[in-house]
C-alpha atoms as a PDB file:
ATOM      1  CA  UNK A   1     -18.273 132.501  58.118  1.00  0.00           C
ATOM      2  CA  UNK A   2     -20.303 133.250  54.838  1.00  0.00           C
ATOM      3  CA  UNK A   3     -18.884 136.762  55.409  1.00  0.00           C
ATOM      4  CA  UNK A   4     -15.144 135.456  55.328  1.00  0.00           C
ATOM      5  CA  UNK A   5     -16.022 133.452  51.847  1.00  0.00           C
ATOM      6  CA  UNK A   6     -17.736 136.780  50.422  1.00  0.00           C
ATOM      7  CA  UNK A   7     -14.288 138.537  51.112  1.00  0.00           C
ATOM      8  CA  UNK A   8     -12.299 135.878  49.451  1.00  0.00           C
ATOM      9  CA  UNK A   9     -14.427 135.742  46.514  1.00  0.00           C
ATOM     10  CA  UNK A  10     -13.989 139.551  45.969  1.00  0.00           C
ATOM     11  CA  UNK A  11     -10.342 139.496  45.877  1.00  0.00           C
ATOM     12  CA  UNK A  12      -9.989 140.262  49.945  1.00  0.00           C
ATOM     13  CA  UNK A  13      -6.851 139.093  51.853  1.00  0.00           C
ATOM     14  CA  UNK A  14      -8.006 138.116  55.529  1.00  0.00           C
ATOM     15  CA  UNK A  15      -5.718 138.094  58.541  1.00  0.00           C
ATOM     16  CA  UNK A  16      -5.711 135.174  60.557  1.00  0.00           C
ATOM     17  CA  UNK A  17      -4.068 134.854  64.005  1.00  0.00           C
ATOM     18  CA  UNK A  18      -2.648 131.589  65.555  1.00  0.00           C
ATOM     19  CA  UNK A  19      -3.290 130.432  68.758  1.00  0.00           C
ATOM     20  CA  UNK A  20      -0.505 127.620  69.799  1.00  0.00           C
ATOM     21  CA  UNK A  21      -1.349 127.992  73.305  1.00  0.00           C
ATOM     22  CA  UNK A  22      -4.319 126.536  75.111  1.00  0.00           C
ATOM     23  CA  UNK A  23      -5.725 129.099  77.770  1.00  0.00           C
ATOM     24  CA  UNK A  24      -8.925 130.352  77.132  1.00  0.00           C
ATOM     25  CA  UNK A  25      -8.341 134.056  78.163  1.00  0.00           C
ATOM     26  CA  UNK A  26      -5.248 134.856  76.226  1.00  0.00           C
ATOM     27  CA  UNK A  27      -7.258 133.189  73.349  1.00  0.00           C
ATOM     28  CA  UNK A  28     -10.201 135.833  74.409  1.00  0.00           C
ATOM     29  CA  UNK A  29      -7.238 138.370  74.341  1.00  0.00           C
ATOM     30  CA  UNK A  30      -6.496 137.389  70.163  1.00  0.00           C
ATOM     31  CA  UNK A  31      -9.655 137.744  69.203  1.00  0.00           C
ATOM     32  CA  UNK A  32     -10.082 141.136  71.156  1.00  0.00           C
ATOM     33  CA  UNK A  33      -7.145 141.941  69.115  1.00  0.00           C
ATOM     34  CA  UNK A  34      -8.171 142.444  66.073  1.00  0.00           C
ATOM     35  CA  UNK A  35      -7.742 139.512  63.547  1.00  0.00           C
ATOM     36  CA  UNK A  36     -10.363 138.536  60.513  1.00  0.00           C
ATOM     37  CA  UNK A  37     -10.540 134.853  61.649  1.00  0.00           C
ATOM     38  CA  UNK A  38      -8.613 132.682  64.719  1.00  0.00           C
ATOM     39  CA  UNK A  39      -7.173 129.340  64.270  1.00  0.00           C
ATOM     40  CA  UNK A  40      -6.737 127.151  67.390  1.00  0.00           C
ATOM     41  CA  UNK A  41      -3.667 124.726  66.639  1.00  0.00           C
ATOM     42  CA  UNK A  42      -4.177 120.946  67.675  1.00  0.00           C
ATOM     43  CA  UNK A  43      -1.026 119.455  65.964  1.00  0.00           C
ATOM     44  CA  UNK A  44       2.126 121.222  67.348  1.00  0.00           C
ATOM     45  CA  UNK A  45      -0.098 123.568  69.834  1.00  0.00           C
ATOM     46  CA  UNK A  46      -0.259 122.472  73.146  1.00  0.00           C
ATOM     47  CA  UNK A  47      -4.563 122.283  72.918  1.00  0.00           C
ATOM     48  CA  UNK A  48      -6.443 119.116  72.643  1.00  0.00           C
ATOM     49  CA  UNK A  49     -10.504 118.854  72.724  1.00  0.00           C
ATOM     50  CA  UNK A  50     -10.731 119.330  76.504  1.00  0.00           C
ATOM     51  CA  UNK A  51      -8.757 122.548  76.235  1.00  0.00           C
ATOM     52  CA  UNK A  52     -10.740 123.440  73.510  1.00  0.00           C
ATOM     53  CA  UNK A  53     -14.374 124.125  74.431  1.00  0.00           C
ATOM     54  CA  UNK A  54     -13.333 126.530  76.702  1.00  0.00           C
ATOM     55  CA  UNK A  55     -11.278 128.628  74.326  1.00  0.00           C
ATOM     56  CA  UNK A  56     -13.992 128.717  71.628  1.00  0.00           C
ATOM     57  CA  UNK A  57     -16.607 129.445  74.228  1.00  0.00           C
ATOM     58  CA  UNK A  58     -14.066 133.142  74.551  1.00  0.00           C
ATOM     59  CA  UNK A  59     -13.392 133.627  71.250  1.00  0.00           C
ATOM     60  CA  UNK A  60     -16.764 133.393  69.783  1.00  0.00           C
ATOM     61  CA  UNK A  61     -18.208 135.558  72.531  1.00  0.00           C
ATOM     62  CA  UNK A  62     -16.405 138.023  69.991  1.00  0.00           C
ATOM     63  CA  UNK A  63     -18.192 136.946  66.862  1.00  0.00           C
ATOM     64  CA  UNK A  64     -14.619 135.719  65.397  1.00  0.00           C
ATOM     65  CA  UNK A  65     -15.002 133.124  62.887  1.00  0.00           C
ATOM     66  CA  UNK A  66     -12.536 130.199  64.075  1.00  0.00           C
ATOM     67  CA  UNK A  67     -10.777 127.599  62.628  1.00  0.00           C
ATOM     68  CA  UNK A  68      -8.760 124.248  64.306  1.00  0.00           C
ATOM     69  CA  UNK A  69      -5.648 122.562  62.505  1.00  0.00           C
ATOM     70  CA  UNK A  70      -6.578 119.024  63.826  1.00  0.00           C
ATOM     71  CA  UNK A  71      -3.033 116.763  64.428  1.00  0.00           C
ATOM     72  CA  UNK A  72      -3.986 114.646  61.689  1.00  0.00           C
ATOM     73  CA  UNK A  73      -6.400 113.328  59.201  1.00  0.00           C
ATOM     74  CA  UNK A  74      -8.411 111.038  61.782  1.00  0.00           C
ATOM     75  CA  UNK A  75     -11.875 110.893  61.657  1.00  0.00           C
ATOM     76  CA  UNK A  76     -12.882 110.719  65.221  1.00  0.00           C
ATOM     77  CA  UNK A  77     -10.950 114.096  65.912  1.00  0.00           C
ATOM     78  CA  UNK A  78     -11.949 115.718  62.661  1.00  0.00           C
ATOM     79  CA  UNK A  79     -15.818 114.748  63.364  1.00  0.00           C
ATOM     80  CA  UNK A  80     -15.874 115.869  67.191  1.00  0.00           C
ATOM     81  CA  UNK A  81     -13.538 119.251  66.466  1.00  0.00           C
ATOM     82  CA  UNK A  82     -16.513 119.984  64.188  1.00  0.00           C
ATOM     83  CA  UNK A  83     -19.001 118.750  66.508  1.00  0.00           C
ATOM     84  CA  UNK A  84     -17.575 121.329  68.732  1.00  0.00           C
ATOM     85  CA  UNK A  85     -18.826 124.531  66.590  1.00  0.00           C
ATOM     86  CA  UNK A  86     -15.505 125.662  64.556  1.00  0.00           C
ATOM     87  CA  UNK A  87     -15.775 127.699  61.068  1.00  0.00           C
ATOM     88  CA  UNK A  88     -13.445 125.692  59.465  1.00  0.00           C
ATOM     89  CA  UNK A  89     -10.867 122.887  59.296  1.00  0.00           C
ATOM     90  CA  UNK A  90      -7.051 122.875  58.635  1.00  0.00           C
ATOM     91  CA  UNK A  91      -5.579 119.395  58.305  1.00  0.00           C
ATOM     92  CA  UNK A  92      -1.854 118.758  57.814  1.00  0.00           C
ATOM     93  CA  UNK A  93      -0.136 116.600  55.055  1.00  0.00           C
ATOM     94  CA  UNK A  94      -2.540 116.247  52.891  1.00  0.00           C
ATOM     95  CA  UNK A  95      -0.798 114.609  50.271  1.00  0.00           C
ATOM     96  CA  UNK A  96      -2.898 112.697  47.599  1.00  0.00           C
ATOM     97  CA  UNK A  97      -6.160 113.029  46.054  1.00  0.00           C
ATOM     98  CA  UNK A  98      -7.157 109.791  48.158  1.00  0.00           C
ATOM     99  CA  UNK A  99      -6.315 111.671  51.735  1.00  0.00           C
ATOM    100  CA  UNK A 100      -8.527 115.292  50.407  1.00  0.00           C
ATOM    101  CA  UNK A 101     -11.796 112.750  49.593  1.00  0.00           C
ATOM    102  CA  UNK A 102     -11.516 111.410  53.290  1.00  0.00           C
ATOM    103  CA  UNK A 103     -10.318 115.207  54.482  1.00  0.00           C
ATOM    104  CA  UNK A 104     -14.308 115.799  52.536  1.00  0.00           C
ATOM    105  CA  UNK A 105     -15.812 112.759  53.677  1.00  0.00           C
ATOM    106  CA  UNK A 106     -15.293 113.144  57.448  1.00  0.00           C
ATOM    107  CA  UNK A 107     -15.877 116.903  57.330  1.00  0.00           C
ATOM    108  CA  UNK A 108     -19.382 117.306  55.525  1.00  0.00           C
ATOM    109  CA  UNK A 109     -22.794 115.854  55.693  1.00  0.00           C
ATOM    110  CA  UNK A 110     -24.103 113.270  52.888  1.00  0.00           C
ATOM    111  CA  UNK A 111     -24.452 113.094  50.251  1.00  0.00           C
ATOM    112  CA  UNK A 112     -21.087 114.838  49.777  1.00  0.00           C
ATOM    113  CA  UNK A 113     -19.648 113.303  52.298  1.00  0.00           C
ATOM    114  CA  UNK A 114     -19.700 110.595  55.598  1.00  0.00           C
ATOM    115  CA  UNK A 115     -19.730 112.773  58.268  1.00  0.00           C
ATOM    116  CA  UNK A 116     -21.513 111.059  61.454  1.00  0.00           C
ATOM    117  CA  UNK A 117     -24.530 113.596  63.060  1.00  0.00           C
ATOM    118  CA  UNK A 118     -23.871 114.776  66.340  1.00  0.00           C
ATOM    119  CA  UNK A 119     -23.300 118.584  66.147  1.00  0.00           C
ATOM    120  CA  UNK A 120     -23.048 118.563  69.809  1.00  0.00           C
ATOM    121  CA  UNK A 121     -22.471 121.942  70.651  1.00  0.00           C
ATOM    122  CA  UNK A 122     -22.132 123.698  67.508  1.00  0.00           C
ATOM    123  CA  UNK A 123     -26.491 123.173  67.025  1.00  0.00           C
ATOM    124  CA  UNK A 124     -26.557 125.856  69.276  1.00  0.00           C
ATOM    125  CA  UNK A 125     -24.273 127.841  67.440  1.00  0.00           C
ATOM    126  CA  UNK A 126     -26.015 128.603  64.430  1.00  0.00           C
ATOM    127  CA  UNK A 127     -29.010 127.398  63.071  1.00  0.00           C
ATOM    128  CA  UNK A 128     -30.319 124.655  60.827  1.00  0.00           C
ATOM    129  CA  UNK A 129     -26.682 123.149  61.501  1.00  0.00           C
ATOM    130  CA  UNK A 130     -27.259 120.271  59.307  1.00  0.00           C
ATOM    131  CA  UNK A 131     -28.678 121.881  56.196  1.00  0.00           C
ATOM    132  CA  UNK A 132     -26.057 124.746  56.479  1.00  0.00           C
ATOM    133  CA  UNK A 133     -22.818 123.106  57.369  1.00  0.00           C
ATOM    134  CA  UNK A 134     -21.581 121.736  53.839  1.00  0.00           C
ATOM    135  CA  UNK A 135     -21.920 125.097  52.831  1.00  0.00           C
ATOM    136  CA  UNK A 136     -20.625 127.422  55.780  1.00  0.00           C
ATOM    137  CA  UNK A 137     -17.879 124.682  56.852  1.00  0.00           C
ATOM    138  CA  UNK A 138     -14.032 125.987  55.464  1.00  0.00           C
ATOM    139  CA  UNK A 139     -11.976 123.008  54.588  1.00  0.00           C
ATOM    140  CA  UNK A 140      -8.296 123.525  54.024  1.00  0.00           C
ATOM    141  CA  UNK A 141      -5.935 120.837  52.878  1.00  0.00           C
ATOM    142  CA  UNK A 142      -2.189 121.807  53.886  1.00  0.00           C
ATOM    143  CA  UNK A 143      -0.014 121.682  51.081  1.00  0.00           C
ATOM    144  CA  UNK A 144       3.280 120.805  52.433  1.00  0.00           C
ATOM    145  CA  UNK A 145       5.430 118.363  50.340  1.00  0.00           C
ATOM    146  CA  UNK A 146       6.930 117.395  47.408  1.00  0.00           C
ATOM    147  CA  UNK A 147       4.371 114.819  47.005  1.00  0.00           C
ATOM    148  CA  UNK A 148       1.488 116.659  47.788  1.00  0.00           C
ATOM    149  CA  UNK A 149       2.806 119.561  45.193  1.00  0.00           C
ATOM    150  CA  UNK A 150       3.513 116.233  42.281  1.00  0.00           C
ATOM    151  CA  UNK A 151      -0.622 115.254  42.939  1.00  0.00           C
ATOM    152  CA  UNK A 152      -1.796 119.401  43.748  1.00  0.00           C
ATOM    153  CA  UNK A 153      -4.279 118.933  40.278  1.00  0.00           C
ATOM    154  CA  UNK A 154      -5.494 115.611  42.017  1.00  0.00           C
ATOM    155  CA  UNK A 155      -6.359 117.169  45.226  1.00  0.00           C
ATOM    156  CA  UNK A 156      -7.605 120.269  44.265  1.00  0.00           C
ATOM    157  CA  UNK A 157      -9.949 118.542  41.850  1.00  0.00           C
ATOM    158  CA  UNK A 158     -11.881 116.818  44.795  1.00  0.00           C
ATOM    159  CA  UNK A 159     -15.057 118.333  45.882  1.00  0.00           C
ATOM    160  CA  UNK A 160     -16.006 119.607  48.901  1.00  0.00           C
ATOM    161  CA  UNK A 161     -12.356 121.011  49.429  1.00  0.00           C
ATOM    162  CA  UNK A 162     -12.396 124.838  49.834  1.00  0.00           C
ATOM    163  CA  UNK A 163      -8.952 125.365  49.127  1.00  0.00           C
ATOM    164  CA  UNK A 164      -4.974 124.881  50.331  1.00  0.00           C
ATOM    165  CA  UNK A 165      -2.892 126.006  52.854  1.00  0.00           C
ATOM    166  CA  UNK A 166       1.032 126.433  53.095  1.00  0.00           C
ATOM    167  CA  UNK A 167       3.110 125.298  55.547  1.00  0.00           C
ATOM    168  CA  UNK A 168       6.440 126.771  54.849  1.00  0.00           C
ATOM    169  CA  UNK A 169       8.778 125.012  57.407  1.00  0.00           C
ATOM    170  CA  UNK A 170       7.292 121.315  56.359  1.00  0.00           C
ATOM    171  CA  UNK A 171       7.532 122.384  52.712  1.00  0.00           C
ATOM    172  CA  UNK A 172      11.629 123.248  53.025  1.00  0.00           C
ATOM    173  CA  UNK A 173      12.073 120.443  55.280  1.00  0.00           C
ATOM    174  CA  UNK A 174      10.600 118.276  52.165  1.00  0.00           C
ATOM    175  CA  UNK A 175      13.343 119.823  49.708  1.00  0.00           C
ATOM    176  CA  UNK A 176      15.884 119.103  51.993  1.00  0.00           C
ATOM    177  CA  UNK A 177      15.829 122.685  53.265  1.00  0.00           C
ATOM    178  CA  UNK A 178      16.147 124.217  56.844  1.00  0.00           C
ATOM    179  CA  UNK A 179      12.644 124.414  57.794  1.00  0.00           C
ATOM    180  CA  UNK A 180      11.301 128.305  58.677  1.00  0.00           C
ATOM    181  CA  UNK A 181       8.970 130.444  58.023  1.00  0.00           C
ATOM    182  CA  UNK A 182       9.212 133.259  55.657  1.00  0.00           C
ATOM    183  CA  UNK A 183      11.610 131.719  53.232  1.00  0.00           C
ATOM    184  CA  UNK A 184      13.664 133.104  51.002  1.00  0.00           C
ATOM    185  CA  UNK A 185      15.208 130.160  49.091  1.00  0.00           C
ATOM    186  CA  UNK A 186      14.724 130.050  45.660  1.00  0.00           C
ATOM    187  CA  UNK A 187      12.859 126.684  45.317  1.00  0.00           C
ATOM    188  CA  UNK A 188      10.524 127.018  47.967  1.00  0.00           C
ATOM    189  CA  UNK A 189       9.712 130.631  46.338  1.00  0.00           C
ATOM    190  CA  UNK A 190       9.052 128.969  43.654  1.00  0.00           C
ATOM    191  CA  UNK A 191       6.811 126.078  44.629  1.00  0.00           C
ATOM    192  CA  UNK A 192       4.915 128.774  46.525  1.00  0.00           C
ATOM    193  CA  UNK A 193       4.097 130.902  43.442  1.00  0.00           C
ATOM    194  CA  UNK A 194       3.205 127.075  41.601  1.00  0.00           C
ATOM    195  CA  UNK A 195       0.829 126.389  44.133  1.00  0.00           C
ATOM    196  CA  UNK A 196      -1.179 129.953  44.668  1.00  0.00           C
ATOM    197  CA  UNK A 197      -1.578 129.842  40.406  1.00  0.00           C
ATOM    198  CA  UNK A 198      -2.543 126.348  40.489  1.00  0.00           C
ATOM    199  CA  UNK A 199      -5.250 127.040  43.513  1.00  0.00           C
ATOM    200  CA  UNK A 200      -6.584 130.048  41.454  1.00  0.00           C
ATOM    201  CA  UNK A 201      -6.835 128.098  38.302  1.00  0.00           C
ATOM    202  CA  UNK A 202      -8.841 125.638  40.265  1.00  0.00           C
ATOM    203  CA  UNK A 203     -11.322 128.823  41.385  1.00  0.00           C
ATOM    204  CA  UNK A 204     -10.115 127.644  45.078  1.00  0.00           C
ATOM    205  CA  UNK A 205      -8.811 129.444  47.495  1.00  0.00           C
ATOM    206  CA  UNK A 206      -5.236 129.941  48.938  1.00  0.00           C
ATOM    207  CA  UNK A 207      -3.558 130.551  52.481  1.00  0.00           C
ATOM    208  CA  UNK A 208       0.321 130.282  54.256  1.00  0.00           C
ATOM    209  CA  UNK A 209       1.847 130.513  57.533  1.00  0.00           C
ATOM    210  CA  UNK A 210       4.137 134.016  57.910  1.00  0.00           C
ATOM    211  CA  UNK A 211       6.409 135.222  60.517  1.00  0.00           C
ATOM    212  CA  UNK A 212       6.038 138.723  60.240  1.00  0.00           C
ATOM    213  CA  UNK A 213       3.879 140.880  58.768  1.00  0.00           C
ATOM    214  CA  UNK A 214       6.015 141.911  56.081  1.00  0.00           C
ATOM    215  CA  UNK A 215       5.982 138.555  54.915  1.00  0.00           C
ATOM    216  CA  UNK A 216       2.158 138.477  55.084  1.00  0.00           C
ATOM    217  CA  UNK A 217       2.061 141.650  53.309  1.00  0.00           C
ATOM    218  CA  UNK A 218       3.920 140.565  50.235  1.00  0.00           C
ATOM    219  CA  UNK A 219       1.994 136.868  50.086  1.00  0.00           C
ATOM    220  CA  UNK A 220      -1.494 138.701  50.118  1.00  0.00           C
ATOM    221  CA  UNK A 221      -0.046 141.277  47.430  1.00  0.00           C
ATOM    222  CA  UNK A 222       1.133 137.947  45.351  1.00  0.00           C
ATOM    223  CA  UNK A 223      -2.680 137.296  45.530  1.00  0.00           C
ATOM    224  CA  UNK A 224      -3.098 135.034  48.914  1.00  0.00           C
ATOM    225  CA  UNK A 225      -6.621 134.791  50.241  1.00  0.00           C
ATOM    226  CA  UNK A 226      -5.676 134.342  53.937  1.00  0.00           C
ATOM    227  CA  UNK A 227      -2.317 134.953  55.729  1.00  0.00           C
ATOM    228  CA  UNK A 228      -1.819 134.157  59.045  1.00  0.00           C
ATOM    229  CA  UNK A 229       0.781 136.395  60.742  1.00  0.00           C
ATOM    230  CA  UNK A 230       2.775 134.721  63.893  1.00  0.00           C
ATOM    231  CA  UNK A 231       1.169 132.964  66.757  1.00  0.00           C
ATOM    232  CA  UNK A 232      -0.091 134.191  70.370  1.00  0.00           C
ATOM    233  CA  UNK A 233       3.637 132.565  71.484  1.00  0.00           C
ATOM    234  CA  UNK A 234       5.801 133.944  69.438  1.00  0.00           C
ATOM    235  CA  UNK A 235       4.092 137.664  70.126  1.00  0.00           C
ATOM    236  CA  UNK A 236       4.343 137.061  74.125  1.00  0.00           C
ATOM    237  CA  UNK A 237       8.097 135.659  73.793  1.00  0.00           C
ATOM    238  CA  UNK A 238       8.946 138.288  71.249  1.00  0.00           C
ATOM    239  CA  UNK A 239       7.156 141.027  73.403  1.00  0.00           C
ATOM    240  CA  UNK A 240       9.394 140.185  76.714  1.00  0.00           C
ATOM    241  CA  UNK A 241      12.065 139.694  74.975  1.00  0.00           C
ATOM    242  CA  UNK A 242      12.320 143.123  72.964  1.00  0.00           C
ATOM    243  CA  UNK A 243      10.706 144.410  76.731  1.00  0.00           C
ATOM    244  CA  UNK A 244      13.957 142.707  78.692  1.00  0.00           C
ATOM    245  CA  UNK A 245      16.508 143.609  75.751  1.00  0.00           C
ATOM    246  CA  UNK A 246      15.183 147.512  76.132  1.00  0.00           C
ATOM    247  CA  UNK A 247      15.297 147.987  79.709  1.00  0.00           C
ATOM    248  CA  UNK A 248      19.202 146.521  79.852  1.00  0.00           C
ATOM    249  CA  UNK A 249      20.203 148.769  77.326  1.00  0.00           C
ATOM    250  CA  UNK A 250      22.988 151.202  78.554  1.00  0.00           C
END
């Protein structure tokens, strides 16, 4: 994980993958693939914590740092996700300063934060777990709404919060816009660029959801920190599709 931070802090763009479904071999089968870090998906995924050990247990058989989006900011799921040996932490609508110091609270140790001990599995991961964690642990706050963008200075003033991450399709919904990703209107362009400079002024560091890997390209060359390109579902039904569409041609 310290070698993913080293790469953002010199300017490095790192290629996540998403993983929206929850078998453990075609998660082995992303990480084989290629990608700087992994991010299991526990909000609109299909995994949950029993599906989970299993699929870590592959991917870090490949040395892949990985991350979870947990479905919300709960403590009990954000405390045993960790527990369970991830790199890092992606929570969704974070939308005042008040929701990043519990997003901080429930991820780290005291004194910085309230984070009950019970590293479960993740001891075994790496040592001294408890002195190391507040350090190693990645803790995103999605950036997603018009509220969240209003109070941006708020959140990304609270310690302990490593930087932001876009969602694209919740951001458009919030401006009344169709939600996808790899958006073109105007606004959302715009509140994009606002909240990449207003991350770097903050000496934090930036990420957002692409679909393809143009997309991804041009958001790294804007100065993104991680882009994640796709998901493990959208490359299998894109794959059979473009497969199916070939073979029927005349």
């Amino acid at each position: 994980m310290n070698t993913i931070k080293n790469k953002w802090s010199n300017n490095s763009t790192t290629l996540n993958g998403w993983i929206s479904l929850n078998n453990n071999f075609s998660a082995e089968v992303m990480a084989y693939a290629g990608f700087d870090t992994l991010t299991v998906d526990m909000q609109h995924g299909i995994s949950e914590y029993s599906t989970l050990i299993p699929m870590l247990t592959s991917i870090q058989s490949t040395k892949t740092p990985v991350f979870a989006r947990i479905p919300w900011l709960e403590a009990g799921v954000l405390m045993k996700t960790l527990d369970a040996g991830v790199d890092g932490i992606i929570c969704p609508m974070i939308n005042t300063a008040q929701d990043a110091q519990k997003l901080v609270e429930w991820s780290r140790y005291p004194p910085l934060g309230k984070r009950s001990f019970g590293p479960l599995r993740a001891k075994f991961l790496k040592k001294n777990y408890f002195e190391n964690s507040n350090q190693e642990i990645c803790v995103f706050a999605m950036i997603e709404t018009k509220e969240a963008i209003a109070n941006l200075d708020d959140i990304l003033n609270v310690k302990g919060i490593d930087g932001v991450y876009i969602g694209p399709a919740d951001l458009s919904s919030s401006f009344g816009i169709t939600p996808k990703f790899d958006q073109e209107n105007e606004t959302i362009l715009e509140n994009i660029s606002l909240i990449l400079r207003k991350t770097k002024s903050h000496k934090k560091y930036a990420g957002i959801h692409n679909l393809s890997a143009f997309y991804a390209k041009r958001m790294a060359r804007l100065g993104f920190d991680f882009v994640t390109l796709a998901s493990d579902l959208i490359f299998m039904f894109e794959g059979a599709k473009n497969a199916i569409k070939e073979f029927r041609l005349n």
